[in-house]
N, C-alpha and C. Protein backbone atom coordinates (compact mmCIF):
# COMPACT_ATOMS: atom_id res chain seq x y z
N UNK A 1 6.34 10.86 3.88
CA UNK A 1 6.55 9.46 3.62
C UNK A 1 6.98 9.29 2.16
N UNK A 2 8.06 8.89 1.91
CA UNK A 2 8.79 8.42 0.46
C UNK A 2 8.25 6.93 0.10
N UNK A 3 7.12 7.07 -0.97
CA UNK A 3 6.79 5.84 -1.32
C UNK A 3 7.56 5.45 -2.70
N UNK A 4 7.77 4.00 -2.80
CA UNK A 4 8.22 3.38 -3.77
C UNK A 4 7.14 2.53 -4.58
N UNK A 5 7.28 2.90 -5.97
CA UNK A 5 5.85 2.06 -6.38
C UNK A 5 6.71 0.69 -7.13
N UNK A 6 6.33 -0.16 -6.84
CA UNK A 6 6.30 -1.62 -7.72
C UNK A 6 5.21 -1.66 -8.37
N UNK A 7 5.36 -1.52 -9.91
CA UNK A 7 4.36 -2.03 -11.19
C UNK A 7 3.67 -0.09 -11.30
N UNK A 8 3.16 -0.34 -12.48
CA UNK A 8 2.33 1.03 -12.84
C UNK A 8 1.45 0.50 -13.73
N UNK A 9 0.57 -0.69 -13.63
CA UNK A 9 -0.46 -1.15 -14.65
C UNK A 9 -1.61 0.08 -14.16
N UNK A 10 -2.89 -0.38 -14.96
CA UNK A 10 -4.37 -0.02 -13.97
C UNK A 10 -4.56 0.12 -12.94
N UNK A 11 -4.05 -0.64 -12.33
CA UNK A 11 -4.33 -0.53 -10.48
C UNK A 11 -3.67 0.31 -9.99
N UNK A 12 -2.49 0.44 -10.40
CA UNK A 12 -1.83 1.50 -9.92
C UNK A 12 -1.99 2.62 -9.45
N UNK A 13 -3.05 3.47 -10.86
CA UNK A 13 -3.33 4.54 -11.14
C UNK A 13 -4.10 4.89 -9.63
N UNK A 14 -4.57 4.26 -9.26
CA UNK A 14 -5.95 4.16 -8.62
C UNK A 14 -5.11 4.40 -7.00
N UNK A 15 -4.39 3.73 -6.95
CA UNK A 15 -3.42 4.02 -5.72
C UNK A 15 -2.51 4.71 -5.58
N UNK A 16 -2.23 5.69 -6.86
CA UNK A 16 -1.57 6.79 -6.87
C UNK A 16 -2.30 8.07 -6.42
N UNK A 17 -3.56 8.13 -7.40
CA UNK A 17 -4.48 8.92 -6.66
C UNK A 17 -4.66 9.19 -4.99
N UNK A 18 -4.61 7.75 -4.32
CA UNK A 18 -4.92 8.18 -3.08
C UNK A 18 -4.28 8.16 -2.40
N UNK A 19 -2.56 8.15 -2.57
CA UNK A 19 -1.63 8.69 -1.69
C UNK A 19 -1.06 10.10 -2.28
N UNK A 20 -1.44 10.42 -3.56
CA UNK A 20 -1.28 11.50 -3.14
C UNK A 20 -1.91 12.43 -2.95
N UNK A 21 -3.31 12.16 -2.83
CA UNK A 21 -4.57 12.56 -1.95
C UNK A 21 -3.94 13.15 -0.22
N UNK A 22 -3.32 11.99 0.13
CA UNK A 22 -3.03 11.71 1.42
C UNK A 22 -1.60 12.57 1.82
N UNK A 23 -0.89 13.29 0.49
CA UNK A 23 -0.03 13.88 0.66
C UNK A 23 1.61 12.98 1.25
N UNK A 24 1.37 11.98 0.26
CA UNK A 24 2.57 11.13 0.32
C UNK A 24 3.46 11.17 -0.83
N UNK A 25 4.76 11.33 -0.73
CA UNK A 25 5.41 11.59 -2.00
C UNK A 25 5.90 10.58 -2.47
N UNK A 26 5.60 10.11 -3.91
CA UNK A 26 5.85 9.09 -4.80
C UNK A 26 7.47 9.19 -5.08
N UNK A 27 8.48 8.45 -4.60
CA UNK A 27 9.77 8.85 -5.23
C UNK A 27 9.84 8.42 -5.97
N UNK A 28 9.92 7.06 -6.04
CA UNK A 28 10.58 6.50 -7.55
C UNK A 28 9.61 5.38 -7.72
N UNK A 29 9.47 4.85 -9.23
CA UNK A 29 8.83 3.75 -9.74
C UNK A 29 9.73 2.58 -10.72
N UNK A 30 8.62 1.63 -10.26
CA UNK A 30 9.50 0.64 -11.05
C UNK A 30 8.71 -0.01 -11.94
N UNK A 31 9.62 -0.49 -13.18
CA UNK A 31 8.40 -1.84 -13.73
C UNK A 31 9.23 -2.53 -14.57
N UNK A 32 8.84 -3.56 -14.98
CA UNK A 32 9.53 -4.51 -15.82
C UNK A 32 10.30 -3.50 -16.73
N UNK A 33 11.10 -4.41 -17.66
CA UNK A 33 11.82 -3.86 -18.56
C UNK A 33 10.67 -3.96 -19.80
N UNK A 34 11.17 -2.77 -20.77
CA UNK A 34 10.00 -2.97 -22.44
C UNK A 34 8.57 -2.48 -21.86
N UNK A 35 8.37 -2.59 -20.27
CA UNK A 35 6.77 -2.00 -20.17
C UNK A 35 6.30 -0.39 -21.02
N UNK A 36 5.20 -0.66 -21.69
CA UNK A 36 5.16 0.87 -22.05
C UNK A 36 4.07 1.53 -20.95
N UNK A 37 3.97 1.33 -19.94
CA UNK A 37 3.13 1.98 -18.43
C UNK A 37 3.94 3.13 -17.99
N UNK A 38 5.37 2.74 -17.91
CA UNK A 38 6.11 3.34 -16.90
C UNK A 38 6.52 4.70 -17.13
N UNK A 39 6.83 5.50 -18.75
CA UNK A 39 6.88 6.85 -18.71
C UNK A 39 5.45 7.19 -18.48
N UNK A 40 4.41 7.21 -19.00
CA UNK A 40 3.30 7.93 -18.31
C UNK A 40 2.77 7.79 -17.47
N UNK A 41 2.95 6.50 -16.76
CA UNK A 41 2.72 6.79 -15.15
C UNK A 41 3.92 7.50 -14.11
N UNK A 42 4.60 7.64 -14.70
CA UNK A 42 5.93 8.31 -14.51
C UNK A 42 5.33 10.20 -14.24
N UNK A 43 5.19 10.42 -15.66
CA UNK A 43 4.86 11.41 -16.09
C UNK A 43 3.61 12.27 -15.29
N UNK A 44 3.03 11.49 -15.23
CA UNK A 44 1.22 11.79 -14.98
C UNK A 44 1.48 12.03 -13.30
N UNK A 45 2.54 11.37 -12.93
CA UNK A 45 2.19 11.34 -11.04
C UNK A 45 4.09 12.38 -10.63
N UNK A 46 4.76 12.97 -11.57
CA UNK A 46 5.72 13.43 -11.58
C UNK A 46 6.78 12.73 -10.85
N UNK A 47 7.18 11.80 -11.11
CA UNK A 47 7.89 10.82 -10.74
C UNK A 47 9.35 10.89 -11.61
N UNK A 48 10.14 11.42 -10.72
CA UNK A 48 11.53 11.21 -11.93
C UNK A 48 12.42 10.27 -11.85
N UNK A 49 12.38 9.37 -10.35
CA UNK A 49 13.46 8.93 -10.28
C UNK A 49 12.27 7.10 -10.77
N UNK A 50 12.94 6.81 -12.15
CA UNK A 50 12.38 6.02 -13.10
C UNK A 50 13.03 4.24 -13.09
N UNK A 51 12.86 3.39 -12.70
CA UNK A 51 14.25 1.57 -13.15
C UNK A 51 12.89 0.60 -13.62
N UNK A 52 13.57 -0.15 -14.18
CA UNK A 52 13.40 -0.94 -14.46
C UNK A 52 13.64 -2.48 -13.35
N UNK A 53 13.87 -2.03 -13.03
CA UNK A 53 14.54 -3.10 -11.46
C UNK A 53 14.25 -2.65 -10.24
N UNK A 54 13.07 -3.45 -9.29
CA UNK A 54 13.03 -2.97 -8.10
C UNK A 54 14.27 -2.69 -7.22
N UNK A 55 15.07 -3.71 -7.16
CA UNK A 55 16.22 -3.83 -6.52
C UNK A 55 16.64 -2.58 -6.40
N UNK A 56 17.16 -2.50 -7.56
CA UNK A 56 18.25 -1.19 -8.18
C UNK A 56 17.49 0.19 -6.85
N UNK A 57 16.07 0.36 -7.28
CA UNK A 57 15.52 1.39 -7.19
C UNK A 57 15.49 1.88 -5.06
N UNK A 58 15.20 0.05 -5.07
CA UNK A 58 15.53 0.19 -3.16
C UNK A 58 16.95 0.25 -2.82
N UNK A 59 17.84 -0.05 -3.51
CA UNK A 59 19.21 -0.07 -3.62
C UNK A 59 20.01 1.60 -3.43
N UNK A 60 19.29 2.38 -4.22
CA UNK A 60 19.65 4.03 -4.33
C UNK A 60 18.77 4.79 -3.95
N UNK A 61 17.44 4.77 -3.70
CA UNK A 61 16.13 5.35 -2.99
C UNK A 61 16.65 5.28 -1.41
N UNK A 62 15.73 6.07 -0.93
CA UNK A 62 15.41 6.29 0.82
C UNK A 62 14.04 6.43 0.47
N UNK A 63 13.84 5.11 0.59
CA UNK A 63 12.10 4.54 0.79
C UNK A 63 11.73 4.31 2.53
N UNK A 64 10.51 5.00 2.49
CA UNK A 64 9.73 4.92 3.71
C UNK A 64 8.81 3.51 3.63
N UNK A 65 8.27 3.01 2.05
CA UNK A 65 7.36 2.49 2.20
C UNK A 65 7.36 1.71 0.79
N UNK A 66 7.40 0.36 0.47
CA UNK A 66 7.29 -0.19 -0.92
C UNK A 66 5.25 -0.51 -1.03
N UNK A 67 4.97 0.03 -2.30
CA UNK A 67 3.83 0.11 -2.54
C UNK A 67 4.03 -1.05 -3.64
N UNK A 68 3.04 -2.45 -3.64
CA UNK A 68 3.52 -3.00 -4.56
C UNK A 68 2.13 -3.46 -5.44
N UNK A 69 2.61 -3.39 -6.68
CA UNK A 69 1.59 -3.30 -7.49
C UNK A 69 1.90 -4.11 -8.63
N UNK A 70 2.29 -5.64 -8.69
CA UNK A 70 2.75 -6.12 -9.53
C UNK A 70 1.71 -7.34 -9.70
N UNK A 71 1.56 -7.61 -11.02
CA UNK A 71 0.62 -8.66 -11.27
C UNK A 71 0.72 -10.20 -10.61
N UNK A 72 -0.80 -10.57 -10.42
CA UNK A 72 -0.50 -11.76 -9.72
C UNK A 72 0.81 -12.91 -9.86
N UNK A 73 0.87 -12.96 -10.90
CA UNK A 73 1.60 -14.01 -11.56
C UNK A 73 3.05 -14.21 -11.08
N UNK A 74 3.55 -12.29 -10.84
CA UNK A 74 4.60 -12.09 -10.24
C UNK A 74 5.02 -12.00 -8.98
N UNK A 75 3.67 -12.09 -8.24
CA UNK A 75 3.71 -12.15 -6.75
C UNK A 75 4.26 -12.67 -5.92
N UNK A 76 4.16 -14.23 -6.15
CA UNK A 76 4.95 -15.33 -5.88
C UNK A 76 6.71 -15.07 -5.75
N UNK A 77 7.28 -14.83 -6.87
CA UNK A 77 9.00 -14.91 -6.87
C UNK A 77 8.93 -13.42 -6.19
N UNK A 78 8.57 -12.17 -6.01
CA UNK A 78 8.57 -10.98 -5.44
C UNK A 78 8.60 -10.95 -3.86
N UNK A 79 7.51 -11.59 -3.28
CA UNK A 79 7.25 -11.58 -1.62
C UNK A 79 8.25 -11.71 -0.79
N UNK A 80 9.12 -12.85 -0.73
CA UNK A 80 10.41 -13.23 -0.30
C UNK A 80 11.49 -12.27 -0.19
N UNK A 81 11.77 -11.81 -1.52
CA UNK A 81 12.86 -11.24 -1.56
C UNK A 81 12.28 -9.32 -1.01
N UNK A 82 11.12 -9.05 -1.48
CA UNK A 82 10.60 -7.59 -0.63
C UNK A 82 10.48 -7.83 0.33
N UNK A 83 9.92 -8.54 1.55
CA UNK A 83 9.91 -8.60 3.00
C UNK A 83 11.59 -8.66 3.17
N UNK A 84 12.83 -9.35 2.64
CA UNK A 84 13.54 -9.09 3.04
C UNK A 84 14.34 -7.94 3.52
N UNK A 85 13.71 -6.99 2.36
CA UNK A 85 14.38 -5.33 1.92
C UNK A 85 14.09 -5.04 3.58
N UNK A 86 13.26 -5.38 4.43
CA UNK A 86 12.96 -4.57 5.53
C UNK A 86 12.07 -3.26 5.55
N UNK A 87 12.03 -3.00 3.99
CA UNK A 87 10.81 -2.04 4.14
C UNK A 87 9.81 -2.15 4.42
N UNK A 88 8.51 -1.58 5.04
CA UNK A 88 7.61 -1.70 4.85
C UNK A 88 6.35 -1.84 3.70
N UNK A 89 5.89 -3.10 3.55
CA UNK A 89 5.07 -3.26 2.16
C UNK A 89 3.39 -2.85 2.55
């Protein structure tokens, strides 16, 4: 299963652990632009394929699965347009 992560705050970490516990492969991550999360959660879970833009990332990925991990605040303008992708969230 090719997971896609949305956001790499705290919580993240925590749900990185347990997929890849579960033997799910993290392809690519995303996070805002200027975040400083995203190379070492990058790093830490060996993640190379790196944006700044979800879009972009479902755009050139072969995602099995969007994992989304983005702060409340951002939840709202996000939902709409990810259920559209057709991936599974």
């Amino acid at each position: 299963m090719n997971v896609g992560f949305i956001g790499c705050g705290r919580i993240a970490h925590f749900h990185a652990d347990v997929l890849k516990e579960l033997d799910a492969n993290i392809l690519a991550v995303s996070a805002r632009d200027n975040t400083p999360n995203l190379i070492p959660f990058a790093e830490k879970y060996c993640i190379e394929n790196r944006y700044t833009n979800w879009e972009t990332m479902v755009e050139k990925e072969s995602l099995d699965v969007l994992w989304v991990m983005a702060s409340w605040d951002k939840m709202d303008s996000l939902l709409i347009p990810l259920i559209k992708t057709r991936i599974p969230l």
